[in-house]
PDB file of N, CA and C in Angstrom:
ATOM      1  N   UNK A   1       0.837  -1.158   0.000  1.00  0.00           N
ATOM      2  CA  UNK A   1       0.000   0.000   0.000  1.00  0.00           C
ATOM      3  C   UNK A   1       0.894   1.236   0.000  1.00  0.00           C
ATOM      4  N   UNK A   2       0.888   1.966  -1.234  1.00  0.00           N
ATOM      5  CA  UNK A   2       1.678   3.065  -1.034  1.00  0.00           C
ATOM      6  C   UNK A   2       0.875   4.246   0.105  1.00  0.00           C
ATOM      7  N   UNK A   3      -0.170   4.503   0.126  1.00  0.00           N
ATOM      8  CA  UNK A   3      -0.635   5.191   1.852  1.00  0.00           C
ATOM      9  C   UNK A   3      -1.567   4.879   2.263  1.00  0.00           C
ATOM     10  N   UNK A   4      -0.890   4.013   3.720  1.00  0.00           N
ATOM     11  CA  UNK A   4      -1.646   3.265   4.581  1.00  0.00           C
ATOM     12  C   UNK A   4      -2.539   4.057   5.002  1.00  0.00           C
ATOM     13  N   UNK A   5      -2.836   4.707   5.694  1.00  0.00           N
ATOM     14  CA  UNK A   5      -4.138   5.827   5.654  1.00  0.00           C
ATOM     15  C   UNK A   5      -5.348   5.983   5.007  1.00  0.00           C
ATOM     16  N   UNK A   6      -4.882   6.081   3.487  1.00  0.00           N
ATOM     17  CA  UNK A   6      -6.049   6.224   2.174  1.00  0.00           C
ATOM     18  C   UNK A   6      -6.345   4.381   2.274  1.00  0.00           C
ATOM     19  N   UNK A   7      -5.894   3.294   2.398  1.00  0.00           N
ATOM     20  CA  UNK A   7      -5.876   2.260   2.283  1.00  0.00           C
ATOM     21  C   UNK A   7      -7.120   1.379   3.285  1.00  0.00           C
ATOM     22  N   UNK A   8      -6.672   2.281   4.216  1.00  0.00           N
ATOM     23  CA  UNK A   8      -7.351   1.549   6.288  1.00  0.00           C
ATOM     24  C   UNK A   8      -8.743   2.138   5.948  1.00  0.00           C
ATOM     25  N   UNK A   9      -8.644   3.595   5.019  1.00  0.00           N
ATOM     26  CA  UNK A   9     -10.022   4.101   5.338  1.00  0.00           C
ATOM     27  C   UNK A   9     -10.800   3.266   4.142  1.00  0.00           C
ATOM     28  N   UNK A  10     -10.351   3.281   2.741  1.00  0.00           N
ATOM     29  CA  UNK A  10     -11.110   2.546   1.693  1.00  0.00           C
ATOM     30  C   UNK A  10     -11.913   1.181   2.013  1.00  0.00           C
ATOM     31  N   UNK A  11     -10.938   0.366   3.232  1.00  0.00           N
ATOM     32  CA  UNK A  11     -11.512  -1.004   3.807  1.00  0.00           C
ATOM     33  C   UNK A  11     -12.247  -0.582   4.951  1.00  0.00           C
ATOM     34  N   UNK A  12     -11.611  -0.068   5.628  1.00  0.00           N
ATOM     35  CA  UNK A  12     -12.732   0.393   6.865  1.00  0.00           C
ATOM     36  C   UNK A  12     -14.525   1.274   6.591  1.00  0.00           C
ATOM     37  N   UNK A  13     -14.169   2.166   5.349  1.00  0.00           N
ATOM     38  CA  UNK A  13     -15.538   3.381   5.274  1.00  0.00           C
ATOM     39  C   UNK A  13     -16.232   2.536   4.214  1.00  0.00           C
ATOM     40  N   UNK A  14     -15.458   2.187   3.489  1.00  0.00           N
ATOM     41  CA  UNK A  14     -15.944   1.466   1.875  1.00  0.00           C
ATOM     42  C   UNK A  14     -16.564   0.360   1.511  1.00  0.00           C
ATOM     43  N   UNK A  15     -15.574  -0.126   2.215  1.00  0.00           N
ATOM     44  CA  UNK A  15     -15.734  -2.006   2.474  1.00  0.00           C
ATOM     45  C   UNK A  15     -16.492  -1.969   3.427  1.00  0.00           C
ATOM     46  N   UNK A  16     -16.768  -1.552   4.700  1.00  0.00           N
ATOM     47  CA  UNK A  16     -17.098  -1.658   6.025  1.00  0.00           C
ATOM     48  C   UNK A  16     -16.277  -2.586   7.188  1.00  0.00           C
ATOM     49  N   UNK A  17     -14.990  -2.994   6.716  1.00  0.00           N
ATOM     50  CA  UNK A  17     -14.197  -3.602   7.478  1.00  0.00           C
ATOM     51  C   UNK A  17     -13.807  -3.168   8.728  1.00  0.00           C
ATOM     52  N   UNK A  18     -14.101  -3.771   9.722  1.00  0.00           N
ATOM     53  CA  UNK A  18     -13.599  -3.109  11.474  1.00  0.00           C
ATOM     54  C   UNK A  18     -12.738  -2.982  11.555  1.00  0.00           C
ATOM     55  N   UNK A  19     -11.760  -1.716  12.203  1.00  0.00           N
ATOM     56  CA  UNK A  19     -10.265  -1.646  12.336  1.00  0.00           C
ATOM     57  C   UNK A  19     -10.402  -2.172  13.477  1.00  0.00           C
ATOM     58  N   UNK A  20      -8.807  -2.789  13.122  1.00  0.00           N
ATOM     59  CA  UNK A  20      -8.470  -3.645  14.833  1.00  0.00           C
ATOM     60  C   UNK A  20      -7.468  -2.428  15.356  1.00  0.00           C
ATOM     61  N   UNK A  21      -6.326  -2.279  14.760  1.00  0.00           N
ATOM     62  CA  UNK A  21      -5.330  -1.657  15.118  1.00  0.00           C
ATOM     63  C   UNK A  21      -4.391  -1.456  13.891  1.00  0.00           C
ATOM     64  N   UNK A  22      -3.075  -0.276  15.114  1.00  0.00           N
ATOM     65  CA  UNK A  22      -2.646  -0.052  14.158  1.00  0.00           C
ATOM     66  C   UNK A  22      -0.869  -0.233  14.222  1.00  0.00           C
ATOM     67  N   UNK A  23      -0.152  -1.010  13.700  1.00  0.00           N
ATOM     68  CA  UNK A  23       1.275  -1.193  14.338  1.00  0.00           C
ATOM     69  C   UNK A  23       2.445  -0.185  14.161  1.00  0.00           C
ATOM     70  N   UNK A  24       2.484   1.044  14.012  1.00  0.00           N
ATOM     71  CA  UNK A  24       3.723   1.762  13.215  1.00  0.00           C
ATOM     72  C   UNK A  24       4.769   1.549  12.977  1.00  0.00           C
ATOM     73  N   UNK A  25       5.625   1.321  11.836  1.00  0.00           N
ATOM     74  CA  UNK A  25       5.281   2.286  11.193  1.00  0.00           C
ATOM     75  C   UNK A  25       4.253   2.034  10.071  1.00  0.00           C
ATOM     76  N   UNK A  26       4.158   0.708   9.171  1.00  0.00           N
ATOM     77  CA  UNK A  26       3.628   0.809   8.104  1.00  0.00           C
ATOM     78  C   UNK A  26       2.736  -0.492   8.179  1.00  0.00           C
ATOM     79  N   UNK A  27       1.954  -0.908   9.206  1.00  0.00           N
ATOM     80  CA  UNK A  27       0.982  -2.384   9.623  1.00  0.00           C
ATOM     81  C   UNK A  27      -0.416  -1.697   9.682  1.00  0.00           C
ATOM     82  N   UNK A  28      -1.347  -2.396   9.463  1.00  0.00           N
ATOM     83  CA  UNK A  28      -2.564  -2.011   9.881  1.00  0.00           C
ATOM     84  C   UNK A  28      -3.547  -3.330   9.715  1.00  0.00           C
ATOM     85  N   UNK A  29      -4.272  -3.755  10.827  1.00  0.00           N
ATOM     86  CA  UNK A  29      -4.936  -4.414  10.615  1.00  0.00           C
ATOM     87  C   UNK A  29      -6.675  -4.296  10.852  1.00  0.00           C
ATOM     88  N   UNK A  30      -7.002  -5.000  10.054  1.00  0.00           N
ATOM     89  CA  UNK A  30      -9.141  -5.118  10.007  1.00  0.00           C
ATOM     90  C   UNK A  30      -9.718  -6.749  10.145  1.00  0.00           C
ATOM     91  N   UNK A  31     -10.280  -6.367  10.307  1.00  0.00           N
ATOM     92  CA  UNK A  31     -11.126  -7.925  10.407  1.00  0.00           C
ATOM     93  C   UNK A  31     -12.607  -7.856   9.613  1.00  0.00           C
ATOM     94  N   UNK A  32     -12.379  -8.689   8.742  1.00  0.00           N
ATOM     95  CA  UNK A  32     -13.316  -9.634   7.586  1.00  0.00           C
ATOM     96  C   UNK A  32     -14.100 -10.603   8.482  1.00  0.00           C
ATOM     97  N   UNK A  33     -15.188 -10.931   9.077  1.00  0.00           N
ATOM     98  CA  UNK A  33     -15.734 -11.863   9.196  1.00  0.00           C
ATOM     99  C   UNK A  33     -14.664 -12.824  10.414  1.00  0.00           C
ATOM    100  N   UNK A  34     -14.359 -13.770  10.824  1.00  0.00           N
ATOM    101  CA  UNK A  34     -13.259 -14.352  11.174  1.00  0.00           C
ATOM    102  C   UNK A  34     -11.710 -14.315  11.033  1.00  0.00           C
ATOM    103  N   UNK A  35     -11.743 -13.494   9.731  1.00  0.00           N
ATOM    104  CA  UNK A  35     -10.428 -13.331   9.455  1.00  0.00           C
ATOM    105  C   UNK A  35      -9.711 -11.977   9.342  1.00  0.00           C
ATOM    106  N   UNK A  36      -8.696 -11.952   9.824  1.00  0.00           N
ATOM    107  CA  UNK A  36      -8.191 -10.512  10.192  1.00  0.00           C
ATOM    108  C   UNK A  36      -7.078 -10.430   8.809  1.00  0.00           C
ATOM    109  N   UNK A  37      -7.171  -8.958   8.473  1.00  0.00           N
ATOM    110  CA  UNK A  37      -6.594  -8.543   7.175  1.00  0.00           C
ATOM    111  C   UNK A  37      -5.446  -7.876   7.520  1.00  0.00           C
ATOM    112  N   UNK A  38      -4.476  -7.769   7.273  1.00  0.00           N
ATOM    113  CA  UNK A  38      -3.057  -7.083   7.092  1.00  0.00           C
ATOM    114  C   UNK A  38      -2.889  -5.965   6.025  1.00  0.00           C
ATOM    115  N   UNK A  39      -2.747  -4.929   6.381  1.00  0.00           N
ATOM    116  CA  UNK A  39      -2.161  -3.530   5.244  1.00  0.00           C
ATOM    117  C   UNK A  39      -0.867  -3.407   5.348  1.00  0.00           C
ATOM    118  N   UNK A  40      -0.215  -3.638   4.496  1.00  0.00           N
ATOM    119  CA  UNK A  40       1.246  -2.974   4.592  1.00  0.00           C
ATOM    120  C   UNK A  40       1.568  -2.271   4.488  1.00  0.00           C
ATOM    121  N   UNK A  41       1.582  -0.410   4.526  1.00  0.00           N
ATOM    122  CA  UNK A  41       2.423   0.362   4.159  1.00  0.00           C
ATOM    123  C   UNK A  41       3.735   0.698   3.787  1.00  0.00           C
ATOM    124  N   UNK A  42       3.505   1.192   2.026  1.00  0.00           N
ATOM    125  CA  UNK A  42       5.039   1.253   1.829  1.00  0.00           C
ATOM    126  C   UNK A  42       4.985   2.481   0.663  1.00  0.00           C
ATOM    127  N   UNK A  43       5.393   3.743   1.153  1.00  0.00           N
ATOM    128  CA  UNK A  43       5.342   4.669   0.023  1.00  0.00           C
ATOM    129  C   UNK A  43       5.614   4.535  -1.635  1.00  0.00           C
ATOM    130  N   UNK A  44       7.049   3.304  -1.244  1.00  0.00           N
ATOM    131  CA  UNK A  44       7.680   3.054  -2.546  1.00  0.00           C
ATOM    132  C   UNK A  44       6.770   1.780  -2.866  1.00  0.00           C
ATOM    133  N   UNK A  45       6.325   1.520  -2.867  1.00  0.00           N
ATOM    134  CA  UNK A  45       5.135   0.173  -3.507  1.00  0.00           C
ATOM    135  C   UNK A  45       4.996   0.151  -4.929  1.00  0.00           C
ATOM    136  N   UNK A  46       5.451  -0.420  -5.606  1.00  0.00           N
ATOM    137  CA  UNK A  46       5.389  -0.209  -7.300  1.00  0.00           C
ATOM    138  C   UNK A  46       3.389  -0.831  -7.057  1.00  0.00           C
ATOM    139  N   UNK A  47       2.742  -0.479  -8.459  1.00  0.00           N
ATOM    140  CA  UNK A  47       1.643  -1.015  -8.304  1.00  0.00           C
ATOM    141  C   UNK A  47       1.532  -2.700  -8.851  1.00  0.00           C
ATOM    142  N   UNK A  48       0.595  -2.768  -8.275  1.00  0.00           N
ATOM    143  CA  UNK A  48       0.315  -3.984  -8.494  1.00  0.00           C
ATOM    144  C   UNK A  48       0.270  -5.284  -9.592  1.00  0.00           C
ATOM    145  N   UNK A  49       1.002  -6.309  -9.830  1.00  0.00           N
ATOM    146  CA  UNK A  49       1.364  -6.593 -11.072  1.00  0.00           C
ATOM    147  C   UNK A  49       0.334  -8.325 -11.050  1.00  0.00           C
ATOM    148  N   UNK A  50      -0.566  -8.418 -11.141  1.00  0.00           N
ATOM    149  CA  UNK A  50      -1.237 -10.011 -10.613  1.00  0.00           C
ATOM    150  C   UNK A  50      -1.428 -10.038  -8.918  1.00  0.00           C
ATOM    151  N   UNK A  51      -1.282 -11.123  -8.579  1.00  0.00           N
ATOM    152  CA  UNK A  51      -1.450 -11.849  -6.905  1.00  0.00           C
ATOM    153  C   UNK A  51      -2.911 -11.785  -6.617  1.00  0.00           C
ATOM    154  N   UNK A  52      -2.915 -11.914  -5.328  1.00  0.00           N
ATOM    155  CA  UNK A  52      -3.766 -12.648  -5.061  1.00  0.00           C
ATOM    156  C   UNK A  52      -5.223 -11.681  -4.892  1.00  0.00           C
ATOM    157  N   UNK A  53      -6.320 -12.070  -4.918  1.00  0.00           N
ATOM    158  CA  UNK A  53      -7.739 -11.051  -5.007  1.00  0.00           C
ATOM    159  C   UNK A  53      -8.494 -11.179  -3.538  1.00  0.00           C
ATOM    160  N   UNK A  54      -8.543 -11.079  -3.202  1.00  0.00           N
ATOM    161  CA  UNK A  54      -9.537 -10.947  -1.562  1.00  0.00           C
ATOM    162  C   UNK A  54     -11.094 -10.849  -2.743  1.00  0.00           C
ATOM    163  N   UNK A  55     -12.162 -11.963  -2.056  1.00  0.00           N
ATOM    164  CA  UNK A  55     -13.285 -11.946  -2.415  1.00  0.00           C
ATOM    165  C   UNK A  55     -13.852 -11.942  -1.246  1.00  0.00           C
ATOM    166  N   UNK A  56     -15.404 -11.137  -1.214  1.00  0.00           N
ATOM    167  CA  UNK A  56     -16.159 -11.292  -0.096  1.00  0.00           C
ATOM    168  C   UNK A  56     -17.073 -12.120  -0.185  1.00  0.00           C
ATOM    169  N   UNK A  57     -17.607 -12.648   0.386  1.00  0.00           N
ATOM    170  CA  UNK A  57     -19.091 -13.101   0.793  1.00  0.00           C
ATOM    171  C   UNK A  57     -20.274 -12.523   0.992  1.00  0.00           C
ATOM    172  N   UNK A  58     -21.305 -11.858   0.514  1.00  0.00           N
ATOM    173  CA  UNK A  58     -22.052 -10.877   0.824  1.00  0.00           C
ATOM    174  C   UNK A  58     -23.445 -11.824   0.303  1.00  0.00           C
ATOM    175  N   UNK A  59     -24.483 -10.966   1.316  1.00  0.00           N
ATOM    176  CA  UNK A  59     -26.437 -11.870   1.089  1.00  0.00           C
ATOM    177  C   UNK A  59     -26.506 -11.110  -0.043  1.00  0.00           C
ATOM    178  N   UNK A  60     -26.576  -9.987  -0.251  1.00  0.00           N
ATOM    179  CA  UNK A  60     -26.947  -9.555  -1.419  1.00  0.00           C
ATOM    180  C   UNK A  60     -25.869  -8.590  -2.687  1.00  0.00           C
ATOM    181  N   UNK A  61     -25.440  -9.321  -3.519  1.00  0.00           N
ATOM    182  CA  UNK A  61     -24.330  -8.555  -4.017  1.00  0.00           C
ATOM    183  C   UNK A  61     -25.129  -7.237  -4.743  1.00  0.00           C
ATOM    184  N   UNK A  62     -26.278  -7.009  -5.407  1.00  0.00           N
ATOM    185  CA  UNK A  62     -26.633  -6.029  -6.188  1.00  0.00           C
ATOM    186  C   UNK A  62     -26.193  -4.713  -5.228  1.00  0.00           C
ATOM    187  N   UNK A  63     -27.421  -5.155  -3.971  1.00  0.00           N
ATOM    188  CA  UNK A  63     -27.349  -4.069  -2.201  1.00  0.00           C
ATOM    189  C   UNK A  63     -25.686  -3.753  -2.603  1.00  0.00           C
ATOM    190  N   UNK A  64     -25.077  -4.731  -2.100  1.00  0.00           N
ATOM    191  CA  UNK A  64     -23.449  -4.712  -1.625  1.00  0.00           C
ATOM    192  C   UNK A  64     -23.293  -3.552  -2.957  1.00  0.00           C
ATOM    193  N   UNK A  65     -22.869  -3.968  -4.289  1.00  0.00           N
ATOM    194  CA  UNK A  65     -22.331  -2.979  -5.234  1.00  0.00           C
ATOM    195  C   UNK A  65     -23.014  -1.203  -5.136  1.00  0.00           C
ATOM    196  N   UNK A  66     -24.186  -1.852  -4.889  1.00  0.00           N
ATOM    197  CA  UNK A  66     -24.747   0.181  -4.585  1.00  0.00           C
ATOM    198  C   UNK A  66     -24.465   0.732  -3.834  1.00  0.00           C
ATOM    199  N   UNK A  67     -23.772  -0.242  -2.554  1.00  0.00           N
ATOM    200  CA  UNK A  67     -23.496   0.739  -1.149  1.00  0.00           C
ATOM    201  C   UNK A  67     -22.105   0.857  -1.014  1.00  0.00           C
ATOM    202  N   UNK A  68     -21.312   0.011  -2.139  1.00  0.00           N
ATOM    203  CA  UNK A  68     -19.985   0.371  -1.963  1.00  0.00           C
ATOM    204  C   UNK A  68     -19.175   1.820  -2.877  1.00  0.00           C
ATOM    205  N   UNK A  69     -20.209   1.583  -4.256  1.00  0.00           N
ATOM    206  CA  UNK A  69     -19.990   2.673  -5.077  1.00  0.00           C
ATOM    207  C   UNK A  69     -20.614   3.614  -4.973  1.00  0.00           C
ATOM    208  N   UNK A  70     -21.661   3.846  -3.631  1.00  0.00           N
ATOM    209  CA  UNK A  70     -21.952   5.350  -3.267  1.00  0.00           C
ATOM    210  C   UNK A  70     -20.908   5.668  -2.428  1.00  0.00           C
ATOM    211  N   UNK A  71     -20.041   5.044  -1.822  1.00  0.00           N
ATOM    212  CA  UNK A  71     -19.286   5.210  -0.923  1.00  0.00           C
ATOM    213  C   UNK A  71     -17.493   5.557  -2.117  1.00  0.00           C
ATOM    214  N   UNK A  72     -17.933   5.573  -3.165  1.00  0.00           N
ATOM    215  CA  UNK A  72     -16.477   5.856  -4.033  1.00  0.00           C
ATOM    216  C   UNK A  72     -16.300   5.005  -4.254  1.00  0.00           C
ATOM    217  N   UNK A  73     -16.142   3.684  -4.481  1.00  0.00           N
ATOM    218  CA  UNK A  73     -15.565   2.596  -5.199  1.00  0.00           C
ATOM    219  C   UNK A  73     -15.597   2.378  -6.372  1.00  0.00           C
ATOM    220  N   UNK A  74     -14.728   1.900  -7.204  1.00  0.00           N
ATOM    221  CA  UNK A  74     -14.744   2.301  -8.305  1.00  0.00           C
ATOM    222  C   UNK A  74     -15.355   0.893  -9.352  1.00  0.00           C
ATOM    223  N   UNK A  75     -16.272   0.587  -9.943  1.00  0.00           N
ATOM    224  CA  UNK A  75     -16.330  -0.612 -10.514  1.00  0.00           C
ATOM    225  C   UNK A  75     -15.925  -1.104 -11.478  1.00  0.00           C
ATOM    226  N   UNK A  76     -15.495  -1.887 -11.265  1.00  0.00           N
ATOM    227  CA  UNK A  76     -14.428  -2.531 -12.996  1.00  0.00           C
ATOM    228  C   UNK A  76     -15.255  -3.735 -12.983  1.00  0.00           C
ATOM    229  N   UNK A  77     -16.045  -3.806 -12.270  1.00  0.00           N
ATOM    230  CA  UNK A  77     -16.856  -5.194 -13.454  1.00  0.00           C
ATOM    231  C   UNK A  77     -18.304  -5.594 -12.761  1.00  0.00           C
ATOM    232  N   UNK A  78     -18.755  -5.499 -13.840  1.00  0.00           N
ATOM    233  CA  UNK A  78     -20.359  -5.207 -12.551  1.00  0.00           C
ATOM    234  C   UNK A  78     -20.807  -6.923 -12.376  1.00  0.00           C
ATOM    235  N   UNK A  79     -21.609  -6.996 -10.915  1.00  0.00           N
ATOM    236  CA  UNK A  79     -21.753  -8.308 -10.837  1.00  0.00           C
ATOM    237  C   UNK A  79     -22.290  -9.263 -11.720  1.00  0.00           C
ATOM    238  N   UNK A  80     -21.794 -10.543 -12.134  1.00  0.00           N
ATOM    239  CA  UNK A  80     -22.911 -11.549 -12.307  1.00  0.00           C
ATOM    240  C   UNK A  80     -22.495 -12.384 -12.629  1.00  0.00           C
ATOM    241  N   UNK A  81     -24.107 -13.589 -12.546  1.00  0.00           N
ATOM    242  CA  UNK A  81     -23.709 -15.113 -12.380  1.00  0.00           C
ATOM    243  C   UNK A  81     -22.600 -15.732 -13.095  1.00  0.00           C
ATOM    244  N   UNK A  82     -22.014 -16.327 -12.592  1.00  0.00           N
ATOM    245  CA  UNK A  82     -20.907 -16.977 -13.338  1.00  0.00           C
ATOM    246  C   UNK A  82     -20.945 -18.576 -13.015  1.00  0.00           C
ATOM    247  N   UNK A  83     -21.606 -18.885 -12.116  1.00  0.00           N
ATOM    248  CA  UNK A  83     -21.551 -20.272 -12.429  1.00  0.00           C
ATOM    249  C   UNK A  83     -22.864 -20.527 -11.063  1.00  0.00           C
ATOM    250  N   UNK A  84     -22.919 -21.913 -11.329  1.00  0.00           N
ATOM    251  CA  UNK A  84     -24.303 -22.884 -10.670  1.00  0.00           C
ATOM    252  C   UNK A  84     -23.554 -23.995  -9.236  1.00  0.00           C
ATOM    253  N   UNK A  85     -23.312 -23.831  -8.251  1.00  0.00           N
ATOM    254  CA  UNK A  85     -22.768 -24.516  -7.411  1.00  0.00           C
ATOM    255  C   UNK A  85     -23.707 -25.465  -6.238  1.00  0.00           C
ATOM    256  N   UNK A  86     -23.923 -26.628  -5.907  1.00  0.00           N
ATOM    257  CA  UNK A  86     -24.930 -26.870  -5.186  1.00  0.00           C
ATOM    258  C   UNK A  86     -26.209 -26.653  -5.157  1.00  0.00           C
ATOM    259  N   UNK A  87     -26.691 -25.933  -6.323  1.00  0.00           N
ATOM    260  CA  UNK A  87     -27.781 -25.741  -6.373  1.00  0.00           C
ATOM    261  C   UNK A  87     -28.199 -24.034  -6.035  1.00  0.00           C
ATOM    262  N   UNK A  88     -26.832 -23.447  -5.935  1.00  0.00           N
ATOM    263  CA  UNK A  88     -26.687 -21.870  -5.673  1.00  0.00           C
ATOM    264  C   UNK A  88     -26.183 -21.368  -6.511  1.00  0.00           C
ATOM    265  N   UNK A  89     -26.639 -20.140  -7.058  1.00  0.00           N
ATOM    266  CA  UNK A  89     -25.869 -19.257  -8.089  1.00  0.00           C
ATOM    267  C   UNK A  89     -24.662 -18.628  -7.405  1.00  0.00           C
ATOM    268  N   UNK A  90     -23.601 -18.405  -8.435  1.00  0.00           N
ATOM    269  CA  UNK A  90     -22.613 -17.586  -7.937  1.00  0.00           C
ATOM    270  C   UNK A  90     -22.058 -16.858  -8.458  1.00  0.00           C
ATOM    271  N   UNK A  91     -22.102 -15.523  -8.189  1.00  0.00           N
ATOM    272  CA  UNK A  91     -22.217 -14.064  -8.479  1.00  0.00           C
ATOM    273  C   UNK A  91     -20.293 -13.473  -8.528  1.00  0.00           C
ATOM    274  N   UNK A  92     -20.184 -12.873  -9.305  1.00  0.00           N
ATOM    275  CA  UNK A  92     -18.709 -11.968  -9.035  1.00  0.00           C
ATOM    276  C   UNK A  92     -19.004 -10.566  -9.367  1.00  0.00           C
ATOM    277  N   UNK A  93     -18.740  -9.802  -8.820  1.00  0.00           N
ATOM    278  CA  UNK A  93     -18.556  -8.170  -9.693  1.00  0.00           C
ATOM    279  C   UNK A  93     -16.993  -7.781  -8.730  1.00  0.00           C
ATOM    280  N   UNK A  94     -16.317  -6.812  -9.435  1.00  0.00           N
ATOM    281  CA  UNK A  94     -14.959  -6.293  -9.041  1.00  0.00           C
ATOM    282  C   UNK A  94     -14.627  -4.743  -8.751  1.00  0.00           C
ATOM    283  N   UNK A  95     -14.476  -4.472  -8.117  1.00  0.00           N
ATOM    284  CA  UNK A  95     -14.126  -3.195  -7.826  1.00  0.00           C
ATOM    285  C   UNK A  95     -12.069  -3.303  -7.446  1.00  0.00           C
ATOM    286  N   UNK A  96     -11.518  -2.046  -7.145  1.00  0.00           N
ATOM    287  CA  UNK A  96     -10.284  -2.168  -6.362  1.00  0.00           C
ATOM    288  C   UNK A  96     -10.516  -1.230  -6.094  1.00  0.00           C
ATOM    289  N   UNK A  97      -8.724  -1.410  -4.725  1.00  0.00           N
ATOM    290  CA  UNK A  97      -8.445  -0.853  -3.741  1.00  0.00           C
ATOM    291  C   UNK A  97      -7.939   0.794  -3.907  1.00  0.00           C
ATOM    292  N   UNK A  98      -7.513   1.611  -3.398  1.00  0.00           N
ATOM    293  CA  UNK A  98      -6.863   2.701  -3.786  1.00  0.00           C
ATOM    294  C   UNK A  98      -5.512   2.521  -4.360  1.00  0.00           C
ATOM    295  N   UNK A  99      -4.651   1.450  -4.685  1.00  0.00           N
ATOM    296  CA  UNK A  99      -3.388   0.685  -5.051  1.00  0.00           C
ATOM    297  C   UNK A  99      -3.994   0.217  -6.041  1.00  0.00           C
ATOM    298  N   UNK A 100      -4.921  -0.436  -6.723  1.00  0.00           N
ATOM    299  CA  UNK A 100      -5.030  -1.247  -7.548  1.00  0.00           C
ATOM    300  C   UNK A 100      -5.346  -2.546  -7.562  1.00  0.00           C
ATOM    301  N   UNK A 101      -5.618  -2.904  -6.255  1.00  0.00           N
ATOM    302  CA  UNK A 101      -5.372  -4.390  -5.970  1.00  0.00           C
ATOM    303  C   UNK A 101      -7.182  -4.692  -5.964  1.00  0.00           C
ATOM    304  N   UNK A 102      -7.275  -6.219  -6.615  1.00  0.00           N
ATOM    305  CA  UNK A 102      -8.371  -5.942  -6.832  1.00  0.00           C
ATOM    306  C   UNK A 102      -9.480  -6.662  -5.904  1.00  0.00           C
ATOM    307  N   UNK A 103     -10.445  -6.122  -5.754  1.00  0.00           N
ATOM    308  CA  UNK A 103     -11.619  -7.073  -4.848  1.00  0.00           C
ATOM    309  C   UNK A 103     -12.844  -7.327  -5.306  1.00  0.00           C
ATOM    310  N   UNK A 104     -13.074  -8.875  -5.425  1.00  0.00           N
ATOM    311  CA  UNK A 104     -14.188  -9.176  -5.486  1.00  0.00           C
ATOM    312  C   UNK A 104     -15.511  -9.408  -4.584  1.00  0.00           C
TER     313      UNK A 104
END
Protein backbone atom coordinates (compact mmCIF):
# COMPACT_ATOMS: atom_id res chain seq x y z
CA UNK A 1 0.00 0.00 0.00
CA UNK A 2 1.68 3.07 -1.03
CA UNK A 3 -0.64 5.19 1.85
CA UNK A 4 -1.65 3.27 4.58
CA UNK A 5 -4.14 5.83 5.65
CA UNK A 6 -6.05 6.22 2.17
CA UNK A 7 -5.88 2.26 2.28
CA UNK A 8 -7.35 1.55 6.29
CA UNK A 9 -10.02 4.10 5.34
CA UNK A 10 -11.11 2.55 1.69
CA UNK A 11 -11.51 -1.00 3.81
CA UNK A 12 -12.73 0.39 6.86
CA UNK A 13 -15.54 3.38 5.27
CA UNK A 14 -15.94 1.47 1.88
CA UNK A 15 -15.73 -2.01 2.47
CA UNK A 16 -17.10 -1.66 6.02
CA UNK A 17 -14.20 -3.60 7.48
CA UNK A 18 -13.60 -3.11 11.47
CA UNK A 19 -10.26 -1.65 12.34
CA UNK A 20 -8.47 -3.64 14.83
CA UNK A 21 -5.33 -1.66 15.12
CA UNK A 22 -2.65 -0.05 14.16
CA UNK A 23 1.27 -1.19 14.34
CA UNK A 24 3.72 1.76 13.22
CA UNK A 25 5.28 2.29 11.19
CA UNK A 26 3.63 0.81 8.10
CA UNK A 27 0.98 -2.38 9.62
CA UNK A 28 -2.56 -2.01 9.88
CA UNK A 29 -4.94 -4.41 10.61
CA UNK A 30 -9.14 -5.12 10.01
CA UNK A 31 -11.13 -7.93 10.41
CA UNK A 32 -13.32 -9.63 7.59
CA UNK A 33 -15.73 -11.86 9.20
CA UNK A 34 -13.26 -14.35 11.17
CA UNK A 35 -10.43 -13.33 9.45
CA UNK A 36 -8.19 -10.51 10.19
CA UNK A 37 -6.59 -8.54 7.17
CA UNK A 38 -3.06 -7.08 7.09
CA UNK A 39 -2.16 -3.53 5.24
CA UNK A 40 1.25 -2.97 4.59
CA UNK A 41 2.42 0.36 4.16
CA UNK A 42 5.04 1.25 1.83
CA UNK A 43 5.34 4.67 0.02
CA UNK A 44 7.68 3.05 -2.55
CA UNK A 45 5.14 0.17 -3.51
CA UNK A 46 5.39 -0.21 -7.30
CA UNK A 47 1.64 -1.01 -8.30
CA UNK A 48 0.31 -3.98 -8.49
CA UNK A 49 1.36 -6.59 -11.07
CA UNK A 50 -1.24 -10.01 -10.61
CA UNK A 51 -1.45 -11.85 -6.91
CA UNK A 52 -3.77 -12.65 -5.06
CA UNK A 53 -7.74 -11.05 -5.01
CA UNK A 54 -9.54 -10.95 -1.56
CA UNK A 55 -13.29 -11.95 -2.42
CA UNK A 56 -16.16 -11.29 -0.10
CA UNK A 57 -19.09 -13.10 0.79
CA UNK A 58 -22.05 -10.88 0.82
CA UNK A 59 -26.44 -11.87 1.09
CA UNK A 60 -26.95 -9.55 -1.42
CA UNK A 61 -24.33 -8.56 -4.02
CA UNK A 62 -26.63 -6.03 -6.19
CA UNK A 63 -27.35 -4.07 -2.20
CA UNK A 64 -23.45 -4.71 -1.63
CA UNK A 65 -22.33 -2.98 -5.23
CA UNK A 66 -24.75 0.18 -4.58
CA UNK A 67 -23.50 0.74 -1.15
CA UNK A 68 -19.99 0.37 -1.96
CA UNK A 69 -19.99 2.67 -5.08
CA UNK A 70 -21.95 5.35 -3.27
CA UNK A 71 -19.29 5.21 -0.92
CA UNK A 72 -16.48 5.86 -4.03
CA UNK A 73 -15.57 2.60 -5.20
CA UNK A 74 -14.74 2.30 -8.31
CA UNK A 75 -16.33 -0.61 -10.51
CA UNK A 76 -14.43 -2.53 -13.00
CA UNK A 77 -16.86 -5.19 -13.45
CA UNK A 78 -20.36 -5.21 -12.55
CA UNK A 79 -21.75 -8.31 -10.84
CA UNK A 80 -22.91 -11.55 -12.31
CA UNK A 81 -23.71 -15.11 -12.38
CA UNK A 82 -20.91 -16.98 -13.34
CA UNK A 83 -21.55 -20.27 -12.43
CA UNK A 84 -24.30 -22.88 -10.67
CA UNK A 85 -22.77 -24.52 -7.41
CA UNK A 86 -24.93 -26.87 -5.19
CA UNK A 87 -27.78 -25.74 -6.37
CA UNK A 88 -26.69 -21.87 -5.67
CA UNK A 89 -25.87 -19.26 -8.09
CA UNK A 90 -22.61 -17.59 -7.94
CA UNK A 91 -22.22 -14.06 -8.48
CA UNK A 92 -18.71 -11.97 -9.03
CA UNK A 93 -18.56 -8.17 -9.69
CA UNK A 94 -14.96 -6.29 -9.04
CA UNK A 95 -14.13 -3.20 -7.83
CA UNK A 96 -10.28 -2.17 -6.36
CA UNK A 97 -8.45 -0.85 -3.74
CA UNK A 98 -6.86 2.70 -3.79
CA UNK A 99 -3.39 0.68 -5.05
CA UNK A 100 -5.03 -1.25 -7.55
CA UNK A 101 -5.37 -4.39 -5.97
CA UNK A 102 -8.37 -5.94 -6.83
CA UNK A 103 -11.62 -7.07 -4.85
CA UNK A 104 -14.19 -9.18 -5.49
Amino acid sequence: MRDLDRAVAFYRDVLGLTFLFSAPPSLAFLKCGPTRVMLNGNPQAAPPAGGPILYYAVADIQAAFAAITAKGAPIKEAPKAIATVGGREVWLGFTEDPDGHAVG
